[in-house]
C-alpha atoms as a PDB file:
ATOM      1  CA  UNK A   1     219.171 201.469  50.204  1.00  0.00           C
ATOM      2  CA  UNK A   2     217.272 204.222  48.459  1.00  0.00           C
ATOM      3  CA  UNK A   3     213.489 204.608  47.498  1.00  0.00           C
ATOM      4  CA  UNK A   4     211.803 205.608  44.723  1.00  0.00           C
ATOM      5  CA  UNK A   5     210.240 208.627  44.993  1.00  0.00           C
ATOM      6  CA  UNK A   6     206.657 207.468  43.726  1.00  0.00           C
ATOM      7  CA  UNK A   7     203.238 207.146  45.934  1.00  0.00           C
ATOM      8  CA  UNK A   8     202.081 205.275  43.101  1.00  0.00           C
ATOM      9  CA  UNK A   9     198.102 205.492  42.610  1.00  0.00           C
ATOM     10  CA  UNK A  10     197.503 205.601  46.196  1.00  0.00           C
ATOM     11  CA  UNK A  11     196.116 209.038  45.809  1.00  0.00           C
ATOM     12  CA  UNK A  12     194.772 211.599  43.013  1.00  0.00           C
ATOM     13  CA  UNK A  13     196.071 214.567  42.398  1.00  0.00           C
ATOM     14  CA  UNK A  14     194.378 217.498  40.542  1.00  0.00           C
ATOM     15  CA  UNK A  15     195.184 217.899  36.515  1.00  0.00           C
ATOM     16  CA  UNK A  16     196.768 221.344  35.759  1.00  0.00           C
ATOM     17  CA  UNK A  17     196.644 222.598  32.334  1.00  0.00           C
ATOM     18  CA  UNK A  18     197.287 225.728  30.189  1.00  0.00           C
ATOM     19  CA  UNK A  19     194.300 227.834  30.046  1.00  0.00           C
ATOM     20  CA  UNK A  20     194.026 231.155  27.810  1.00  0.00           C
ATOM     21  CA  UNK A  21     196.602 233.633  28.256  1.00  0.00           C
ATOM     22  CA  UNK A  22     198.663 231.223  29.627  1.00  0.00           C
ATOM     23  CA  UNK A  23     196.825 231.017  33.292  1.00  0.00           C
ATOM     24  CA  UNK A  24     196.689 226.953  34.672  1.00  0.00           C
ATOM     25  CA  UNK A  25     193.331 225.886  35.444  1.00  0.00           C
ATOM     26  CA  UNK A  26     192.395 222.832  37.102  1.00  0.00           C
ATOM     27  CA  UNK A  27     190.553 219.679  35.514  1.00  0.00           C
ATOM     28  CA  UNK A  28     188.360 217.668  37.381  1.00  0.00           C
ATOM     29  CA  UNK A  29     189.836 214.858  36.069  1.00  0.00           C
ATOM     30  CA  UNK A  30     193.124 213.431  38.260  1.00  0.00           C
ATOM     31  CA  UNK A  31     196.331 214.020  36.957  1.00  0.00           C
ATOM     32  CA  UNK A  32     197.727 210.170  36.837  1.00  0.00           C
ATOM     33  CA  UNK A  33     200.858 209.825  38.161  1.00  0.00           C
ATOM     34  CA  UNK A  34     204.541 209.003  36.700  1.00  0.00           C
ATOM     35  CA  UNK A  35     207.033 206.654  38.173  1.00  0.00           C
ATOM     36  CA  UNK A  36     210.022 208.713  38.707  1.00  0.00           C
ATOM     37  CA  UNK A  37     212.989 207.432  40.137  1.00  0.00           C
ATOM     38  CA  UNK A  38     215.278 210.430  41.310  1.00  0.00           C
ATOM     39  CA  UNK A  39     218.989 210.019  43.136  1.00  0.00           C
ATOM     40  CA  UNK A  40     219.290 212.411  46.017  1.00  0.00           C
ATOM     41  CA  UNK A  41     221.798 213.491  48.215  1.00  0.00           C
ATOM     42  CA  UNK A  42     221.804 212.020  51.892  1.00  0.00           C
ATOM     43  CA  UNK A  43     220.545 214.530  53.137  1.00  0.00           C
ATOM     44  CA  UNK A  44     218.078 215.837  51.151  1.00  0.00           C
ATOM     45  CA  UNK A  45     216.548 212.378  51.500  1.00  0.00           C
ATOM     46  CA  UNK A  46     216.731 212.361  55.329  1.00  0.00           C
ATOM     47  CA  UNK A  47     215.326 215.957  55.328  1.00  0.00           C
ATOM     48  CA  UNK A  48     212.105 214.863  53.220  1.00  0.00           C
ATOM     49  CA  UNK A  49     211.766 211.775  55.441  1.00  0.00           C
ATOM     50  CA  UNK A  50     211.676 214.000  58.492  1.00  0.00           C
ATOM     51  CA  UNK A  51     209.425 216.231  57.153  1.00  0.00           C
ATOM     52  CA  UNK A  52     207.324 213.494  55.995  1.00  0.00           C
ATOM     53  CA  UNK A  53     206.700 211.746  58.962  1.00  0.00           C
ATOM     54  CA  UNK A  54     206.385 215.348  61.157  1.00  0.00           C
ATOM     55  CA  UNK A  55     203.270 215.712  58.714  1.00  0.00           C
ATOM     56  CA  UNK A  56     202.579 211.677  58.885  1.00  0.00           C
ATOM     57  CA  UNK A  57     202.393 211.759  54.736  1.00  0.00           C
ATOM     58  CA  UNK A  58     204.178 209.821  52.468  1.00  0.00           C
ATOM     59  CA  UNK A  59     207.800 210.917  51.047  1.00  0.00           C
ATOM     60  CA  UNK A  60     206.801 210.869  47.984  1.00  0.00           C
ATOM     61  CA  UNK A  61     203.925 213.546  48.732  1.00  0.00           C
ATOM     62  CA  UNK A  62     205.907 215.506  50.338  1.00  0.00           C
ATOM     63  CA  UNK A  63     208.541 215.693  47.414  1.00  0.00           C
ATOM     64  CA  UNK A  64     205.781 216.616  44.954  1.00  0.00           C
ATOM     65  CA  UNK A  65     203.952 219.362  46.900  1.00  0.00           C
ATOM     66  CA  UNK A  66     207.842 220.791  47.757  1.00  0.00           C
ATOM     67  CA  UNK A  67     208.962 220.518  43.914  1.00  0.00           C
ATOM     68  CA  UNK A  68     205.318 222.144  42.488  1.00  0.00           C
ATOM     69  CA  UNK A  69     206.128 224.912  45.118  1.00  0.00           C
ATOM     70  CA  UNK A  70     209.613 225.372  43.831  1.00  0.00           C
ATOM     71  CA  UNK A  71     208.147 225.678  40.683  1.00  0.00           C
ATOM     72  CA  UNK A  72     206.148 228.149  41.292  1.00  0.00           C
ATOM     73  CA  UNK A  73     207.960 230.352  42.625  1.00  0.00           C
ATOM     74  CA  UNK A  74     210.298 230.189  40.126  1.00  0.00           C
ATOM     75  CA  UNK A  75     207.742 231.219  37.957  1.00  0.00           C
ATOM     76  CA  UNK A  76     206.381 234.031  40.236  1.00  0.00           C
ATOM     77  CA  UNK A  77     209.629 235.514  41.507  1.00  0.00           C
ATOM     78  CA  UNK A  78     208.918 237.108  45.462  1.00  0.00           C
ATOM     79  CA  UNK A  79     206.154 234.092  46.525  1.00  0.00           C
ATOM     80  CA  UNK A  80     206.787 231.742  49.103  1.00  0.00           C
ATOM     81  CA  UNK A  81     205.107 229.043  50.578  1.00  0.00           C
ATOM     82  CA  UNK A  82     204.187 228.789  54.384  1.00  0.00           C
ATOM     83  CA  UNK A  83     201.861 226.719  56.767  1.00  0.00           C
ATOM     84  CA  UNK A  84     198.631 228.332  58.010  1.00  0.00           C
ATOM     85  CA  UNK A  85     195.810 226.803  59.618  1.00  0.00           C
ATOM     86  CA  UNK A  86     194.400 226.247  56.062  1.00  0.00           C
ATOM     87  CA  UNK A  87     197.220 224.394  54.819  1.00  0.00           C
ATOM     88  CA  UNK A  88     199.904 225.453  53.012  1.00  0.00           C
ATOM     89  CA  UNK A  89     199.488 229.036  51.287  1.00  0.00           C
ATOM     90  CA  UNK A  90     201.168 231.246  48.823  1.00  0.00           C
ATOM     91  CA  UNK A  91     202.564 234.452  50.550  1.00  0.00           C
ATOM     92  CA  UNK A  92     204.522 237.655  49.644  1.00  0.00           C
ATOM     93  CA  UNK A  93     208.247 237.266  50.205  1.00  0.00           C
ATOM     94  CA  UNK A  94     208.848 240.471  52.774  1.00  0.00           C
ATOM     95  CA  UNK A  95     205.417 240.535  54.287  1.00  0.00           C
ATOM     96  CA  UNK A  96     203.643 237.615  55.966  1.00  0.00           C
ATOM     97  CA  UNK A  97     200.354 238.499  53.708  1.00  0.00           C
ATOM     98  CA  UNK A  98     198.891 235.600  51.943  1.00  0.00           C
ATOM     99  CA  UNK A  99     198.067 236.346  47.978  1.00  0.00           C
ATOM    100  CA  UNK A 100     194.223 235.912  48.787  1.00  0.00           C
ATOM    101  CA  UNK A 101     194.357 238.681  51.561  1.00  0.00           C
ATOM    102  CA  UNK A 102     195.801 241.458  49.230  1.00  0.00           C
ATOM    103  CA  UNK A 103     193.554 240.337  46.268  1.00  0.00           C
ATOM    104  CA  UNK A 104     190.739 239.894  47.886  1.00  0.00           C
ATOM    105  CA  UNK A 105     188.936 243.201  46.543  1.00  0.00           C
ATOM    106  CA  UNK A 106     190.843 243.072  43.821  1.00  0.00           C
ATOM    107  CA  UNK A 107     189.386 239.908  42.463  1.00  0.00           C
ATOM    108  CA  UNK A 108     185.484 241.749  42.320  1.00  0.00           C
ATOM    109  CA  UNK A 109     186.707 244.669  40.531  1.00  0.00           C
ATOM    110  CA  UNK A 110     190.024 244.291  39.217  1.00  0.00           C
ATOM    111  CA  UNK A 111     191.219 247.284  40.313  1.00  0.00           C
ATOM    112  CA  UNK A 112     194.792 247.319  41.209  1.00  0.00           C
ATOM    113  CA  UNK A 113     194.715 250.966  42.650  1.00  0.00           C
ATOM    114  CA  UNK A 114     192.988 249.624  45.194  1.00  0.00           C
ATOM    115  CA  UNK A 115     195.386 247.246  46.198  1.00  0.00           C
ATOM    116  CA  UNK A 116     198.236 249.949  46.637  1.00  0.00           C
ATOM    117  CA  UNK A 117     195.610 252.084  48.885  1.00  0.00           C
ATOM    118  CA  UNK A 118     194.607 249.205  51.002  1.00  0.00           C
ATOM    119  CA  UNK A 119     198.272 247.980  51.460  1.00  0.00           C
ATOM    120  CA  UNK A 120     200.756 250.938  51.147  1.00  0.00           C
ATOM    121  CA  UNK A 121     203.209 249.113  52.762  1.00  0.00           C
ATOM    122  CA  UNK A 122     203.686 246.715  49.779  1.00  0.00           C
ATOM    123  CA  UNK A 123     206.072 248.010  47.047  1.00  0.00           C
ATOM    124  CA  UNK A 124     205.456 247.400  43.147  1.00  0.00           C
ATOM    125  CA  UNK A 125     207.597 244.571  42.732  1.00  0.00           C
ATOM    126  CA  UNK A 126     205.045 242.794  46.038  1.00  0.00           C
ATOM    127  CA  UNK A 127     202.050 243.696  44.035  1.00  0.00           C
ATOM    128  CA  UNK A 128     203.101 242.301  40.936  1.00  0.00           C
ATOM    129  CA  UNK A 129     203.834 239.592  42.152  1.00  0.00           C
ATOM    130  CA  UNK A 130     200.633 238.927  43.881  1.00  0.00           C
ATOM    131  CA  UNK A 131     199.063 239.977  40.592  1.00  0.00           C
ATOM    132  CA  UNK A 132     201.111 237.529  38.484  1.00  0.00           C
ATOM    133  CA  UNK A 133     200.228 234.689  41.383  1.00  0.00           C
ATOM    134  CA  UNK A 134     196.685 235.732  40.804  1.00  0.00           C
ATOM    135  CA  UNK A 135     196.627 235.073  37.216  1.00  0.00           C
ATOM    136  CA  UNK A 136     198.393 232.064  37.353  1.00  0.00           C
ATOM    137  CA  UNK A 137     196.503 229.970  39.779  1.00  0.00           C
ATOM    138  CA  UNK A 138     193.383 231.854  40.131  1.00  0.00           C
ATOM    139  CA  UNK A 139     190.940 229.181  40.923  1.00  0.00           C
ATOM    140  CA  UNK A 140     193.331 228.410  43.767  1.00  0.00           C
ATOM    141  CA  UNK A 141     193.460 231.995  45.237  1.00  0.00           C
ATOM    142  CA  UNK A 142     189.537 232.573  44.715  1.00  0.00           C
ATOM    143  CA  UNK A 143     188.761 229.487  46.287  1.00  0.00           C
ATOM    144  CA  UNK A 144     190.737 230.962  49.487  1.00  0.00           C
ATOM    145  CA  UNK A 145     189.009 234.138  48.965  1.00  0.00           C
ATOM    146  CA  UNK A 146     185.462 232.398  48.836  1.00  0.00           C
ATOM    147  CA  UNK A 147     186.209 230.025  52.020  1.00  0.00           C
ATOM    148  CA  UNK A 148     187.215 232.913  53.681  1.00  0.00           C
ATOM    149  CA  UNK A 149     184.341 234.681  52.987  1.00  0.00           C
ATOM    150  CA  UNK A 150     182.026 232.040  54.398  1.00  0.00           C
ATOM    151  CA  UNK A 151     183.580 231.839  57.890  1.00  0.00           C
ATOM    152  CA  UNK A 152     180.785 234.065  59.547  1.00  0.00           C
ATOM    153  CA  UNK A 153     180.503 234.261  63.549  1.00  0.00           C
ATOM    154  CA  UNK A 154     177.087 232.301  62.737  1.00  0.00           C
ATOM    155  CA  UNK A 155     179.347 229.031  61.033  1.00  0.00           C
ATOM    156  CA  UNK A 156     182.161 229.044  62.919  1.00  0.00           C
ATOM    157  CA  UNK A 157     179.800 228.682  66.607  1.00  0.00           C
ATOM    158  CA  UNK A 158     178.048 226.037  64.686  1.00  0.00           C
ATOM    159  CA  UNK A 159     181.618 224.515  63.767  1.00  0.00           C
ATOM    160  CA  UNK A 160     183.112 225.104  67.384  1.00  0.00           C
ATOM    161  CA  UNK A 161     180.446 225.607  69.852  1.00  0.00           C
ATOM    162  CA  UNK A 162     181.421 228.190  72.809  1.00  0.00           C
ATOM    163  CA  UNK A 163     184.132 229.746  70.830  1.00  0.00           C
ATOM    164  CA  UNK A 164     182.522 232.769  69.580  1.00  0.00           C
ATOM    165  CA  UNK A 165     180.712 234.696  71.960  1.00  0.00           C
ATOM    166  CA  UNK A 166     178.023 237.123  70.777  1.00  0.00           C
ATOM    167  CA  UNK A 167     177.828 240.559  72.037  1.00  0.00           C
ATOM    168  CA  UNK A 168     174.215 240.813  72.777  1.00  0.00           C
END
């Protein structure tokens, strides 16, 4: 007997929507949710209701983060989605760097130059793409950028006491 693929109202998601230029930008407002009733194959089914319960979430969560991620990288062609510590993070296909790590000087100055120096190894097609990533989910990438930024020896001792260990 087959499912729905809905979570109902259980949770809130975050409202996308078309900003200048093109770019999404995110509401504060939740994006309500749509009943959707989809037929799968089998398998597909089986393989969301594995992953599901791996990640103890719902099926229908796990179908909606895996179809927005489809999405986009259809619509930034060489990104791919993997799981970091962090969650799940936009990378560039052929290199194991997350967007935020090559754009993180990038995003002060806009300076792509800077980009190619820092990280020879990436060829045009990678950068565009990072680029394109950039400035269509900025506020996601920034707020990478900025949570990176705050993890300082000082907050991550007071986060995990004994686990940094300062040269004095």
């Amino acid at each position: 007997m087959s499912q729905p693929l809905s979570s109902g109202n259980r949770k809130s998601s975050v409202r996308t929507r078309k900003a200048k230029g093109g770019a999404a930008t995110k509401s504060s407002r939740p994006e309500p949710r749509v009943l959707t009733t989809m037929r799968l194959r089998r398998s597909l089914r089986r393989d969301l209701e594995i992953t599901a319960a791996r990640n103890r979430r719902s099926v229908a969560d796990v179908a909606q983060e895996l179809l927005g991620e489809a999405l986009r990288m259809r619509q930034c062609p060489g990104i791919y989605f993997a799981d970091e510590a962090s969650g799940r993070t936009a990378k560039i296909g052929g290199t194991g760097l997350a967007v935020w790590e090559v754009l993180r000087d990038f995003s002060r100055d806009r300076d792509s130059d800077r980009i190619r120096k820092t990280f020879p190894q990436l060829s045009p097609a990678q950068v565009t793409a990072a680029l394109m990533y950039y400035t269509r989910y900025r506020e996601e990438v920034q707020s990478k950028i900025d949570a990176n930024a705050a993890l300082t020896p000082e907050t991550i001792e007071r986060q995990y006491p004994g686990l940094v260990r300062f040269a004095r």
